[in-house]
N, C-alpha and C. Protein backbone atom coordinates (compact mmCIF):
# COMPACT_ATOMS: atom_id res chain seq x y z
N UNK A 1 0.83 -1.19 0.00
CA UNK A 1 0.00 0.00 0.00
C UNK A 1 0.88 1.26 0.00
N UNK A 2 0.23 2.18 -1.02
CA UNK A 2 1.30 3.45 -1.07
C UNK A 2 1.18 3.94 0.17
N UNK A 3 2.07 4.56 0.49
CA UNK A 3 2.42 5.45 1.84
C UNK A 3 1.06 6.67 2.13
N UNK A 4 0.94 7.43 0.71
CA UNK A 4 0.24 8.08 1.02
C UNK A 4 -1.05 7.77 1.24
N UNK A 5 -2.06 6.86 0.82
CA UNK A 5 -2.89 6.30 1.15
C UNK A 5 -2.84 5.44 2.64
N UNK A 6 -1.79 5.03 3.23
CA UNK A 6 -1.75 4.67 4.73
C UNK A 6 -2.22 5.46 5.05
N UNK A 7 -1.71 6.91 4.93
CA UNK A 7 -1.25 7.98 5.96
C UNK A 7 -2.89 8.49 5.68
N UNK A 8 -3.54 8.91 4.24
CA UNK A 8 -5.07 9.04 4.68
C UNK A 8 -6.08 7.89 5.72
N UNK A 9 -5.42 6.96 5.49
CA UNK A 9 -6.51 5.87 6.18
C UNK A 9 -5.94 6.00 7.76
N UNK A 10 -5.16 6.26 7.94
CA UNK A 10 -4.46 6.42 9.47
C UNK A 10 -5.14 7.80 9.68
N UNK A 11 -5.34 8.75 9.01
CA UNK A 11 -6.35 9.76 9.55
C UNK A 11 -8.01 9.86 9.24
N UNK A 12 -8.13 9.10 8.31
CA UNK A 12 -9.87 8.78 8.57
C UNK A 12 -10.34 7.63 9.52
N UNK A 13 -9.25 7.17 10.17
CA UNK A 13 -9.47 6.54 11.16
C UNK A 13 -9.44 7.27 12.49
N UNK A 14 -8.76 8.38 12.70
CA UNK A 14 -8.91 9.13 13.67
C UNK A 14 -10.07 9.82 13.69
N UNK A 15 -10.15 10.76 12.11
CA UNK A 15 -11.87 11.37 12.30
C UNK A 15 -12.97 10.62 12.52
N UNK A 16 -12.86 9.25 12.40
CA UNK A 16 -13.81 9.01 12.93
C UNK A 16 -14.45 8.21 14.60
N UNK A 17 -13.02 8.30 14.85
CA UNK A 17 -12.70 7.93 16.55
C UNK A 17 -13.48 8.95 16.78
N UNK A 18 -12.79 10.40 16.87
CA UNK A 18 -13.27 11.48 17.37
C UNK A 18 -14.97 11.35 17.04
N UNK A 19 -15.11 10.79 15.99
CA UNK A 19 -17.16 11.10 15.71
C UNK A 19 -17.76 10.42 17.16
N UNK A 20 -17.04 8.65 16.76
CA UNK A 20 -18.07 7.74 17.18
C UNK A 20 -17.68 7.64 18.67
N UNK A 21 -16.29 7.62 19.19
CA UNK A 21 -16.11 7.37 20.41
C UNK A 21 -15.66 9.17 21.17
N UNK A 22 -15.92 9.88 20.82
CA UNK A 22 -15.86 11.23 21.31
C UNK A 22 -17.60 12.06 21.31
N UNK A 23 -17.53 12.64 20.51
CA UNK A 23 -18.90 13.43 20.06
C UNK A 23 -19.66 12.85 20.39
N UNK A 24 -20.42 11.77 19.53
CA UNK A 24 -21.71 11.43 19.92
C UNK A 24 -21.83 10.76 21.46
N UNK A 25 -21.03 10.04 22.25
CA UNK A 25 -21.60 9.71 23.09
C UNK A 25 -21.16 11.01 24.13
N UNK A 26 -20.58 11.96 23.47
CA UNK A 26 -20.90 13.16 24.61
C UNK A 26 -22.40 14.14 24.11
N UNK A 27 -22.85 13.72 23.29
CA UNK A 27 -24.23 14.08 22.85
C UNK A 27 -25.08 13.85 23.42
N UNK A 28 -25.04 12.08 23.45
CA UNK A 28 -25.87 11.06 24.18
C UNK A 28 -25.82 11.22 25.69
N UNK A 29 -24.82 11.68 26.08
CA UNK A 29 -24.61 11.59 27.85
C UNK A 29 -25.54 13.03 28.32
N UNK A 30 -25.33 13.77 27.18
CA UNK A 30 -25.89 15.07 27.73
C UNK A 30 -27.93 14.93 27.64
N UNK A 31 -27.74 14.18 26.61
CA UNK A 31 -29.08 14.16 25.96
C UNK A 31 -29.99 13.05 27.00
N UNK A 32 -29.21 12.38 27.24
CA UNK A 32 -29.64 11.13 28.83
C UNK A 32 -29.81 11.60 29.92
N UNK A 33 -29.15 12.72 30.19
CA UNK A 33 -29.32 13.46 31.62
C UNK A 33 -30.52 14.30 31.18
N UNK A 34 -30.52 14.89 30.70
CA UNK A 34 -31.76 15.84 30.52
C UNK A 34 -33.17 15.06 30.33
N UNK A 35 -33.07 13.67 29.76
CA UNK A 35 -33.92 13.16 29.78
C UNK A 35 -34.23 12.04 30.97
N UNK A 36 -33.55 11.83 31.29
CA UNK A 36 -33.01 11.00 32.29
C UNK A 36 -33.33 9.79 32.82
N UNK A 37 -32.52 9.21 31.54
CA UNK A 37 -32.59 7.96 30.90
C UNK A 37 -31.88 6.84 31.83
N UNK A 38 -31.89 6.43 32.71
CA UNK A 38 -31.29 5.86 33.87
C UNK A 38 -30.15 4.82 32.92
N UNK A 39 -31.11 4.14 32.55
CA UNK A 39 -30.17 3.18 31.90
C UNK A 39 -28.85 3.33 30.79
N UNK A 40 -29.41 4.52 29.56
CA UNK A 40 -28.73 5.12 28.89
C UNK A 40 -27.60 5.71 29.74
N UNK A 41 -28.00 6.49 30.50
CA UNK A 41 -26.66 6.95 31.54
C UNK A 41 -25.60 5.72 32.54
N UNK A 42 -26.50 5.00 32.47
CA UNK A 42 -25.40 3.50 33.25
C UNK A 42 -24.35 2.86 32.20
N UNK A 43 -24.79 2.84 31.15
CA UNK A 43 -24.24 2.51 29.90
C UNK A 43 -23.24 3.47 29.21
N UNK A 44 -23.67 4.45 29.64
CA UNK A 44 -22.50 5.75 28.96
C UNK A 44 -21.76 5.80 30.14
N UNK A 45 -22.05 5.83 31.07
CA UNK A 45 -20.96 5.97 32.33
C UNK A 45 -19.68 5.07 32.11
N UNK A 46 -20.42 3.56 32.02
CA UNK A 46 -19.19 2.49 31.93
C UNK A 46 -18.32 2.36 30.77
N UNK A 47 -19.00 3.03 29.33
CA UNK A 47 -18.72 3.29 28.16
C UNK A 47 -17.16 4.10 28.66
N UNK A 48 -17.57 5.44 28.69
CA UNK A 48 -16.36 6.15 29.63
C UNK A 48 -15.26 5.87 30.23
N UNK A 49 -15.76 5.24 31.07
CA UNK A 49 -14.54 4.53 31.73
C UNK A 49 -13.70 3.52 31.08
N UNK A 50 -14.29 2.51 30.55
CA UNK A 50 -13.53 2.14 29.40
C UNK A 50 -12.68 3.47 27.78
N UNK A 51 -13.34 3.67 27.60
CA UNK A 51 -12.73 4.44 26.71
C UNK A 51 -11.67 5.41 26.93
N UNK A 52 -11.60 6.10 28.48
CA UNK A 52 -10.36 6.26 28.93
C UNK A 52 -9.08 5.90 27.98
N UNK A 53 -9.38 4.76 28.02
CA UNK A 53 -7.77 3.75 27.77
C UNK A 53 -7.32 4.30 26.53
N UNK A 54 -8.23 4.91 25.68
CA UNK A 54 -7.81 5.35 23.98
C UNK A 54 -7.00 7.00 24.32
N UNK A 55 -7.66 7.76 25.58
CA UNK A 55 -6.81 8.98 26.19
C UNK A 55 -5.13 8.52 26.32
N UNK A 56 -5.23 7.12 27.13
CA UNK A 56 -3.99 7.35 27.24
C UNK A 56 -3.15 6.52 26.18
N UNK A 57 -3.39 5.92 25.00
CA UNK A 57 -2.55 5.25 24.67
C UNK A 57 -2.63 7.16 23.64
N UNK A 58 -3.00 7.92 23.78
CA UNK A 58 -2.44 9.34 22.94
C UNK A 58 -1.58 9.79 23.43
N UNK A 59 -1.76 10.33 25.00
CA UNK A 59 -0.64 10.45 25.83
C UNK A 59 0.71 10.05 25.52
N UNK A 60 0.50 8.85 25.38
CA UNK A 60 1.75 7.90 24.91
C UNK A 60 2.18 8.18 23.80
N UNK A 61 1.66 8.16 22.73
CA UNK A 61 1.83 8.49 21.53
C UNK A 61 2.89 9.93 21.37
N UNK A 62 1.94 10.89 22.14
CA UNK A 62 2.91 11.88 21.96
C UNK A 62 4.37 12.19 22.42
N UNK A 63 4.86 11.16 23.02
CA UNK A 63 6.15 10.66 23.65
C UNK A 63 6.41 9.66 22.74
N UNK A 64 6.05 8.97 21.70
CA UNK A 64 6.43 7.98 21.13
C UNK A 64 6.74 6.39 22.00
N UNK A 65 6.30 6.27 22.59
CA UNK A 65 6.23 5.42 23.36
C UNK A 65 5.55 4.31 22.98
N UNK A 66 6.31 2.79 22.27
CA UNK A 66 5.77 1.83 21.95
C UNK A 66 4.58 1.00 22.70
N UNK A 67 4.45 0.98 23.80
CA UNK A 67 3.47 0.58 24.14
C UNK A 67 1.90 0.87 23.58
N UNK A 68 1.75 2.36 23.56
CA UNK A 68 0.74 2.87 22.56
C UNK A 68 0.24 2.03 21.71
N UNK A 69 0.95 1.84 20.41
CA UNK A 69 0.63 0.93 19.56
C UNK A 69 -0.03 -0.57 19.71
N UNK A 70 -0.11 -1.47 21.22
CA UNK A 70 -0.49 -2.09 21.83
C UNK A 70 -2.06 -1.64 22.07
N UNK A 71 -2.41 -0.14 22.83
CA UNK A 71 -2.80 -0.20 23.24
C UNK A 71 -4.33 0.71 22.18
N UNK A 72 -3.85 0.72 21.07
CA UNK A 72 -4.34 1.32 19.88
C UNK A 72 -5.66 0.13 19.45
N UNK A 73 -4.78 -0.77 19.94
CA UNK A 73 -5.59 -2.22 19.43
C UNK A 73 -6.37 -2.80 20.24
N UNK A 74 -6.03 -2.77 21.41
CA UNK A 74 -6.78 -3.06 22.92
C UNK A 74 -8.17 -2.52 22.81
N UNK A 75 -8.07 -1.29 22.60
CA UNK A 75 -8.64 -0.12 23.41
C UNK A 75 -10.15 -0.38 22.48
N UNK A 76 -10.20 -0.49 21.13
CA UNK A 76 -11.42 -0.49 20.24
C UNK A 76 -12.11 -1.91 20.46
N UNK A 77 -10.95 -2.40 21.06
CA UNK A 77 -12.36 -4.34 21.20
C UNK A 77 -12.95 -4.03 22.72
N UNK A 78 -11.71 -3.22 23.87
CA UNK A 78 -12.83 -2.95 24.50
C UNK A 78 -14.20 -2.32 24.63
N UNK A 79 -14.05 -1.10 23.80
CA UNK A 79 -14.65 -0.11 23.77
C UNK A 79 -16.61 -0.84 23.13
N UNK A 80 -15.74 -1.71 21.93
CA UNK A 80 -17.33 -3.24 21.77
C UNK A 80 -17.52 -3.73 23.01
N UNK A 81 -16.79 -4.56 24.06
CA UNK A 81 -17.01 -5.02 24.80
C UNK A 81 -18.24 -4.23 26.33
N UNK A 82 -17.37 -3.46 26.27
CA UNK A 82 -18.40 -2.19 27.21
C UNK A 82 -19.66 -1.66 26.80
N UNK A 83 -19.99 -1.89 25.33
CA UNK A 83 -21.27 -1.51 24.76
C UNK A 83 -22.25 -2.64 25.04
N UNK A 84 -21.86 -3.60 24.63
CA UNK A 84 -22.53 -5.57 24.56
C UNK A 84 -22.52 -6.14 25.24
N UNK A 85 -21.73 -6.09 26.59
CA UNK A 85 -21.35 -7.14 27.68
C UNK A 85 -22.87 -7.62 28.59
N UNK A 86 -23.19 -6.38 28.77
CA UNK A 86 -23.92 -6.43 30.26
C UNK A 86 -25.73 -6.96 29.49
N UNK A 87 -25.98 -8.15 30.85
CA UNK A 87 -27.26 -8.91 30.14
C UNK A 87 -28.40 -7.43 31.00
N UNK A 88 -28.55 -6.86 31.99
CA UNK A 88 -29.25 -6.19 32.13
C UNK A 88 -29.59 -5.23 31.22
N UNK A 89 -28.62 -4.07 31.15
CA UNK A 89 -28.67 -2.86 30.39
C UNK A 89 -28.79 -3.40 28.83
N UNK A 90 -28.70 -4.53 28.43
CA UNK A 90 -29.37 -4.72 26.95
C UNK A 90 -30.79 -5.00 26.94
N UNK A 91 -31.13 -5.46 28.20
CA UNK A 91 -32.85 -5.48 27.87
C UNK A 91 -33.49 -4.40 28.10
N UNK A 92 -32.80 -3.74 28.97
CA UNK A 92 -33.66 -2.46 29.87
C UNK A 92 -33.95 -1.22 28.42
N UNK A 93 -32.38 -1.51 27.62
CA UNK A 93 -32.22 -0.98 26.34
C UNK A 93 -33.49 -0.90 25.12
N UNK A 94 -33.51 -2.93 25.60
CA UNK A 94 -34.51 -3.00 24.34
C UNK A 94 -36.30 -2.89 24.63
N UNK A 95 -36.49 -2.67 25.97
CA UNK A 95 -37.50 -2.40 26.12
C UNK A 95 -38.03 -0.49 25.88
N UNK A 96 -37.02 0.20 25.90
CA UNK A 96 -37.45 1.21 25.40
C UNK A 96 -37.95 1.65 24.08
N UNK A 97 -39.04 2.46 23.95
CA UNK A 97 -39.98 2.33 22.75
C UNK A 97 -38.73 2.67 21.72
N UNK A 98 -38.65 2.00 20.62
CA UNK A 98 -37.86 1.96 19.45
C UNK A 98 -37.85 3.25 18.55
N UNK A 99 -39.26 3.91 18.54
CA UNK A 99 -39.66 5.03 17.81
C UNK A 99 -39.19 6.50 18.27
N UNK A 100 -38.63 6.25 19.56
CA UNK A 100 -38.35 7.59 20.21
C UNK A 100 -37.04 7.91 19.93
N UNK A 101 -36.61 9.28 19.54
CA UNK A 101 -35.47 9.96 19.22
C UNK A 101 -33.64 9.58 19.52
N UNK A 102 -34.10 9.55 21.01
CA UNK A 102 -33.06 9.07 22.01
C UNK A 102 -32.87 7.25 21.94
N UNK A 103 -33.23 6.42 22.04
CA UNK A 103 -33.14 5.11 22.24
C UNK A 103 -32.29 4.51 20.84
N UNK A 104 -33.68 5.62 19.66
CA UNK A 104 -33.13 5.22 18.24
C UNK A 104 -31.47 5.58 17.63
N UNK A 105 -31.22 6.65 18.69
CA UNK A 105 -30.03 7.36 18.11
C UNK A 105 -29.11 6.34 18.51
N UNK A 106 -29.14 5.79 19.98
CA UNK A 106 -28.16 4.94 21.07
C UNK A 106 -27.90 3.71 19.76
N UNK A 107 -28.87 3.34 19.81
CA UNK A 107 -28.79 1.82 18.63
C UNK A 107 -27.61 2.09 17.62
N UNK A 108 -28.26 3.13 16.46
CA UNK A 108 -27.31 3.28 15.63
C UNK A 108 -25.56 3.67 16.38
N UNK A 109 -26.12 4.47 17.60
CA UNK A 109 -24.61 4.74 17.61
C UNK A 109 -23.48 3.15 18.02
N UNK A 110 -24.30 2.65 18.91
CA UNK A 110 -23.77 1.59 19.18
C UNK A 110 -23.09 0.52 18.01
N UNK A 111 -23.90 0.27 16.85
CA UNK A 111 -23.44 -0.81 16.03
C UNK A 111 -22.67 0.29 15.18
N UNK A 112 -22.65 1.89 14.77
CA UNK A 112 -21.55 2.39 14.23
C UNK A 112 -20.40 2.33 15.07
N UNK A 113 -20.68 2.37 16.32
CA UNK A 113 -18.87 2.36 17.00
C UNK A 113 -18.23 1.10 17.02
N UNK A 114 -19.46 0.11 16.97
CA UNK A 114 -18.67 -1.45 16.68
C UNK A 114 -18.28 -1.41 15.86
N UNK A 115 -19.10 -1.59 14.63
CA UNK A 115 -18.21 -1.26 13.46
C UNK A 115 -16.77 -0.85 13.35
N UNK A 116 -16.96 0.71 13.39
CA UNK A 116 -15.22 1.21 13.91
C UNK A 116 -14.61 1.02 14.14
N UNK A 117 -14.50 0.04 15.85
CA UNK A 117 -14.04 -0.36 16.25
C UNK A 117 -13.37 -1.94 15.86
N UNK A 118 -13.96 -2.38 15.49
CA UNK A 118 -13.16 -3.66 15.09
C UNK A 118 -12.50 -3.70 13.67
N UNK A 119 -13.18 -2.57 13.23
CA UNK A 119 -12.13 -2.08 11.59
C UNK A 119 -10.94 -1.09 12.24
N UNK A 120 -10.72 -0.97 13.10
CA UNK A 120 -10.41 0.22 13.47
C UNK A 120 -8.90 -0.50 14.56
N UNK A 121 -9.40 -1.58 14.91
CA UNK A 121 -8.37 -2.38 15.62
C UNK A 121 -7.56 -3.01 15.04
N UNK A 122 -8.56 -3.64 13.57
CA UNK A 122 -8.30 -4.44 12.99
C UNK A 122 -6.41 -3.58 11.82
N UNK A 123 -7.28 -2.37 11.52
CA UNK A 123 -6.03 -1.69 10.88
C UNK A 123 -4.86 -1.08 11.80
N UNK A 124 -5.42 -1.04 13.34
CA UNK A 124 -4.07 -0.39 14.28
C UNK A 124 -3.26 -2.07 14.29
N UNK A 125 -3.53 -2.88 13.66
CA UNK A 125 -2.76 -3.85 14.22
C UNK A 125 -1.89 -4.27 13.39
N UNK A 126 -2.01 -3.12 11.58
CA UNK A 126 -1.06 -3.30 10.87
C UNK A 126 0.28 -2.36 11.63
N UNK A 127 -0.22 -1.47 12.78
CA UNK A 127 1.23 -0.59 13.12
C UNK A 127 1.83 -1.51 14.38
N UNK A 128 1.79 -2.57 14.75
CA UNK A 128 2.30 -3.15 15.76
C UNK A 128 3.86 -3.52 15.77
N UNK A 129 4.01 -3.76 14.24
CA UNK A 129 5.47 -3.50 13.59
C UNK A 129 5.97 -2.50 14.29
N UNK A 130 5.56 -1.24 14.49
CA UNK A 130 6.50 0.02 15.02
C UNK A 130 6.67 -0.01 16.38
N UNK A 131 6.54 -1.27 17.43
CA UNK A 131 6.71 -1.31 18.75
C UNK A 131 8.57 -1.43 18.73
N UNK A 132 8.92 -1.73 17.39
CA UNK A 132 10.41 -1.83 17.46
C UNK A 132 10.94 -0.43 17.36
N UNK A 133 12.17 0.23 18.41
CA UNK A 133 12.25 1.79 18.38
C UNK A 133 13.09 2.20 17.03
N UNK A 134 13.88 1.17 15.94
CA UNK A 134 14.56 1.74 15.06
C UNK A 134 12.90 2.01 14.03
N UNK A 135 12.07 1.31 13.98
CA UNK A 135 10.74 1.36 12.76
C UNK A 135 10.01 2.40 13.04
N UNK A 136 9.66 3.10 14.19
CA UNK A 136 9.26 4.10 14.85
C UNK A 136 9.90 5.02 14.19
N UNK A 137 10.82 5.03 14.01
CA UNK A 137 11.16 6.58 13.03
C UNK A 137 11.08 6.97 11.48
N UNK A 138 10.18 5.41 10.85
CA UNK A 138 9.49 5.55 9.92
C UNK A 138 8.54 5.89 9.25
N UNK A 139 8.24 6.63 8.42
CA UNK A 139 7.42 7.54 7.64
C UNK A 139 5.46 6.81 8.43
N UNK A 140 5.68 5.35 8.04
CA UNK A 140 4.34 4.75 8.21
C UNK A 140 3.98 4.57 10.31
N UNK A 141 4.95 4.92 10.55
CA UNK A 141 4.86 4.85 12.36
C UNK A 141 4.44 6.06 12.54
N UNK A 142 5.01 6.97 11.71
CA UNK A 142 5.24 8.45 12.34
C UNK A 142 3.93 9.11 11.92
N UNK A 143 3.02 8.58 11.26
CA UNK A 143 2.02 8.89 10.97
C UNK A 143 0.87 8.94 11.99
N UNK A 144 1.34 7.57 12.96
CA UNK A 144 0.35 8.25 13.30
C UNK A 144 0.22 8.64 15.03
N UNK A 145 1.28 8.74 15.07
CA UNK A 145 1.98 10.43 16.22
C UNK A 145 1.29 11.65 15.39
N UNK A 146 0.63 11.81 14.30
CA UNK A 146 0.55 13.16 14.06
C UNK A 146 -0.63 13.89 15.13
N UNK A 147 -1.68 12.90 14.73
CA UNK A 147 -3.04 13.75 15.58
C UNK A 147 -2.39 13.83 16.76
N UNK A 148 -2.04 12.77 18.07
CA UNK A 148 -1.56 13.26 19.25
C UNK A 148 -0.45 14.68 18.99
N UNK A 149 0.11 14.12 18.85
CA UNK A 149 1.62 15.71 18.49
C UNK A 149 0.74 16.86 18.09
N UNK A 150 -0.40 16.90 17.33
CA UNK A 150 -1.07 17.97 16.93
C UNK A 150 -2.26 18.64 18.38
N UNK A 151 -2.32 17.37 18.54
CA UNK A 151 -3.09 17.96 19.94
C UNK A 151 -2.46 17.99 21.40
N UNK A 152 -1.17 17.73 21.34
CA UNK A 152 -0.45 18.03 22.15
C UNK A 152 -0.03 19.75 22.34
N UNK A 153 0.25 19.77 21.31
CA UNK A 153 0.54 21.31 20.79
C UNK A 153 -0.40 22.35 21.51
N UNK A 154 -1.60 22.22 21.04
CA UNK A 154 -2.80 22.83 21.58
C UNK A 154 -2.53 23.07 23.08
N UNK A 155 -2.93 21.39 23.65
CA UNK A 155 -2.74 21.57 24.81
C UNK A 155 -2.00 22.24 25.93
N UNK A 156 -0.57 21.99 24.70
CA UNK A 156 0.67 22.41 25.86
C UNK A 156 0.42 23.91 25.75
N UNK A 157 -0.38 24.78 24.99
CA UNK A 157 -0.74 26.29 24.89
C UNK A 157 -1.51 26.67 26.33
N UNK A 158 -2.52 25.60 26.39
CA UNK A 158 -3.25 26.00 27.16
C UNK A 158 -2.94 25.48 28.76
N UNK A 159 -2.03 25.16 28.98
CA UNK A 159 -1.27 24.60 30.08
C UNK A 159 -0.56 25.65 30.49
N UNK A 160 0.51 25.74 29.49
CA UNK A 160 1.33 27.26 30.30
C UNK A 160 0.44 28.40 30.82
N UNK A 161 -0.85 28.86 29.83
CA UNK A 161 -1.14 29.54 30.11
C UNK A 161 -2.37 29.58 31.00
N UNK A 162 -3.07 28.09 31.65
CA UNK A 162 -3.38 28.51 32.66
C UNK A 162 -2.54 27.87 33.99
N UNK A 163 -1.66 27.10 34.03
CA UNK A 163 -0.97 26.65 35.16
C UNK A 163 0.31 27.36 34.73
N UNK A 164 0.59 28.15 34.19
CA UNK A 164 2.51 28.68 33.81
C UNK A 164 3.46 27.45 34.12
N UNK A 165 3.16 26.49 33.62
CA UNK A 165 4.48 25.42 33.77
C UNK A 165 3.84 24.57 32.54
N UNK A 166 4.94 23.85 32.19
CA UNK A 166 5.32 23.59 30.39
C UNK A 166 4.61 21.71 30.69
N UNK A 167 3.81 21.39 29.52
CA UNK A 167 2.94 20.25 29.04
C UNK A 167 3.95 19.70 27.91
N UNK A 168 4.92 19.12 28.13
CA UNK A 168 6.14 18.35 27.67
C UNK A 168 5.85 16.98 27.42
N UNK A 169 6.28 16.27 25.89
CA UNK A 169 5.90 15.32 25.75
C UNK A 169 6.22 14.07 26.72
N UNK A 170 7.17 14.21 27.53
CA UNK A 170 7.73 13.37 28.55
C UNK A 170 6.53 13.59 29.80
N UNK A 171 6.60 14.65 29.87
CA UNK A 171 5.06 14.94 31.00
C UNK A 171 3.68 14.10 31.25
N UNK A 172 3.65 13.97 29.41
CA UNK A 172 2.42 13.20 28.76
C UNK A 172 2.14 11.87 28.99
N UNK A 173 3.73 11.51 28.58
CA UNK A 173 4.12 10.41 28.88
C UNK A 173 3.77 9.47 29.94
N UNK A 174 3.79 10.25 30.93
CA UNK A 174 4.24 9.94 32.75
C UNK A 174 2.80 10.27 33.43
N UNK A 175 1.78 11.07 32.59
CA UNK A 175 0.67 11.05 32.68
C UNK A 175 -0.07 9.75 32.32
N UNK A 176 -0.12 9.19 31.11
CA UNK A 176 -0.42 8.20 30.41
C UNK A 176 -0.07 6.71 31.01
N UNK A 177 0.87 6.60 32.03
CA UNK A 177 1.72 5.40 32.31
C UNK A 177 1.16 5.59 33.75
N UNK A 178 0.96 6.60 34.20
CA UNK A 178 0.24 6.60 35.63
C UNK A 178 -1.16 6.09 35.53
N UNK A 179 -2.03 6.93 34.53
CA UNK A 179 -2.94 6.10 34.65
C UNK A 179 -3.30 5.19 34.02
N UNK A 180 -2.29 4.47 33.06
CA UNK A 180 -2.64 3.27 32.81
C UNK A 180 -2.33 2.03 33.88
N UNK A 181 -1.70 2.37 34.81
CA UNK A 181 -1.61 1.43 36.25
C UNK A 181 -2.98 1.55 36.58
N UNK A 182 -3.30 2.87 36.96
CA UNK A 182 -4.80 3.03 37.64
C UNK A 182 -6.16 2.24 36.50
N UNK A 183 -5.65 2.40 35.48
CA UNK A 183 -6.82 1.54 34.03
C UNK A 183 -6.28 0.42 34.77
N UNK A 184 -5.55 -0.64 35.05
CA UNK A 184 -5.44 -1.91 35.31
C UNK A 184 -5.83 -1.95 36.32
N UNK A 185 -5.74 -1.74 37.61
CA UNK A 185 -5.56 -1.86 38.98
C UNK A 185 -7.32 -2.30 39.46
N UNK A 186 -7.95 -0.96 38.39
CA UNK A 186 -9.20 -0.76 38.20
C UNK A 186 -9.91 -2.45 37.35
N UNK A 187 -9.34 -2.56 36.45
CA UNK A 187 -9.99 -3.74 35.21
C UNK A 187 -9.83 -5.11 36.27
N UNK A 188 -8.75 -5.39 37.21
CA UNK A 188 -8.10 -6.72 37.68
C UNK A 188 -9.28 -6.47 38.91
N UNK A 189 -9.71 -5.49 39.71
CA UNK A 189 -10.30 -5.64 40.79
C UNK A 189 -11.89 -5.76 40.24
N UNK A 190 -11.92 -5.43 38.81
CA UNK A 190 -13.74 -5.86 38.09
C UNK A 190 -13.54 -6.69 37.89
N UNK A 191 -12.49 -7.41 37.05
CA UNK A 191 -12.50 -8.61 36.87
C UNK A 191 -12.15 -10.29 37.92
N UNK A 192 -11.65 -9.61 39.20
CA UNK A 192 -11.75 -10.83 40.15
C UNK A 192 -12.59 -11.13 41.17
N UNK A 193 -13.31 -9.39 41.45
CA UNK A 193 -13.92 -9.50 42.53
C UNK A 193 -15.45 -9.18 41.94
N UNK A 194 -15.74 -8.18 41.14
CA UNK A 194 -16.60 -7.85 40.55
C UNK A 194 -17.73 -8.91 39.77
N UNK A 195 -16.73 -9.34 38.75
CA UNK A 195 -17.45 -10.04 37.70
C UNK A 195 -17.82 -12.06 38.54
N UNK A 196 -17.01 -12.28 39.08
CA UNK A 196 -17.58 -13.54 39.43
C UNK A 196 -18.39 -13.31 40.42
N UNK A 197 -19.09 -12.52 41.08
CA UNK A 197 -19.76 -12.02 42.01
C UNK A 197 -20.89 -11.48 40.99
N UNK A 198 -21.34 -10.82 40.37
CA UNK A 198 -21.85 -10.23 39.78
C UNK A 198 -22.89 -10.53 38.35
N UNK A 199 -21.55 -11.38 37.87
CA UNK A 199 -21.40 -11.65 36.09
C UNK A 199 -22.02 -10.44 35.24
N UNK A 200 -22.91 -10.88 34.30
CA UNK A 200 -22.49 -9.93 32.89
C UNK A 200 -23.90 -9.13 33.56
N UNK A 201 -23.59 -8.19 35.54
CA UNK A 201 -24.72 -6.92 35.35
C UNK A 201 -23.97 -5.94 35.53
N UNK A 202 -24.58 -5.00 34.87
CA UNK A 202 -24.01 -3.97 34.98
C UNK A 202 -23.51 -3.18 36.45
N UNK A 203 -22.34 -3.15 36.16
CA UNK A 203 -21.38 -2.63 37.53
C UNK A 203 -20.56 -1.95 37.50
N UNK A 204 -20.04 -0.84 38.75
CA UNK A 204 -19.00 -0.31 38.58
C UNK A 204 -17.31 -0.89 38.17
N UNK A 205 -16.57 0.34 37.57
CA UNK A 205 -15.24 -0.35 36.69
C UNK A 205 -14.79 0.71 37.19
C-alpha cells in the first residue's frame, strides 16, 4: 500500500474515533441526563470509563512510546465489549420504545462504533510493527503520532497559560503510564472481585 494512502486511512481513522467514540456519546450523555434515561446513563458511564484507555494510549503516543501501539488495538475491542457485555442494560435498552429519538439514536450509535471499532483495531494492528524503536522513526509509524503531536501542541498552549508550567511530551508520557496502572488496577479488581460475584450486570469499573 502506497504510503500516502496509509497515511489518509491512518487519519480517517482518527476522524472518525473522534465522531463515534468522542462526540456522539458526549451528545448522548448530555441528551440522557436531561432526559433522564437511567439506563442510557449506566451505559454511557461504563462506556467512559472504558474508553479512557484510547486517552492514554495518545498520551503515549505523543512521547512515542511503543506501548501505545499495543494499546491502539486493545482499546477499540474494548470499547465493543463495554457496549454488549452487560445482560441487564441490553434489555432495559430493548425495552425502550424503538420510535423515540433518544433510544433510536443509542442503537445506531452503538453498532456504528462497533463497526469502527473492530475495523479500526483491525487496521491499528497493521502498526504493531512500530513497537520496534529503530521502525518508529518511519514515515508509516510516524504517521500516526501526528493527531496526538497535533493535539499536544494545543494543549501544551493551554497549560502554560493557565498553570505557567510547560505540558512536555515526557510529561504526557508519565501522565499516560500513571494512569494506565490506575486503568489496570481498576480492570483486575472488576475482573476478580466484581465479575464472578456479579457476572455480565451492569457494575462499577
Amino acid at each position: 500500500m502506497p504510503d500516502t494512502l496509509y497515511r489518509s486511512l491512518v487519519w480517517l481513522d482518527v476522524r472518525l474515533g473522534v465522531l463515534f467514540s468522542l462526540g456522539v456519546p458526549l451528545v448522548l450523555l448530555v441528551w440522557a441526563a436531561l432526559r433522564r434515561e437511567r439506563s442510557l446513563l449506566r451505559l454511557l458511564g461504563l462506556y467512559w470509563k472504558v474508553a479512557s484507555l484510547l486517552l492514554l494510549a495518545n498520551l503515549l503516543l505523543t512521547d512515542r512510546r511503543p506501548l501505545a501501539f499495543v494499546l491502539l488495538v486493545i482499546a477499540p475491542l474494548l470499547l465493543v465489549v463495554s457496549l454488549w457485555f452487560w445482560v441487564d442494560l441490553n434489555e432495559e435498552l430493548a425495552d425502550l420504545p424503538p420510535w423515540r429519538a433518544l433510544p433510536l439514536t443509542t442503537r445506531i450509535w452503538r453498532w456504528s462504533l462497533s463497526i469502527w471499532a473492530l475495523l479500526s483495531a483491525a487496521f491499528s494492528a497493521t502498526a504493531l510493527g512500530c513497537l520496534d524503536a529503530g521502525i518508529r522513526a518511519t514515515a508509516r509509524c510516524s504517521v500516526w503520532m501526528e493527531a496526538p503531536i497535533r493535539l499536544h501542541s494545543h494543549l501544551e498552549r493551554v497549560f502554560e497559560f493557565v498553570f505557567g508550567g510547560q505540558w512536555t511530551p515526557p510529561v504526557a508520557a508519565f501522565i499516560g503510564y500513571l494512569g494506565l496502572v490506575a486503568y489496570a488496577v481498576g480492570l483486575l479488581q472488576w475482573l476478580l472481585v466484581r465479575l464472578p460475584r456479579l457476572g455480565r450486570v451492569a457494575g462499577e469499573f
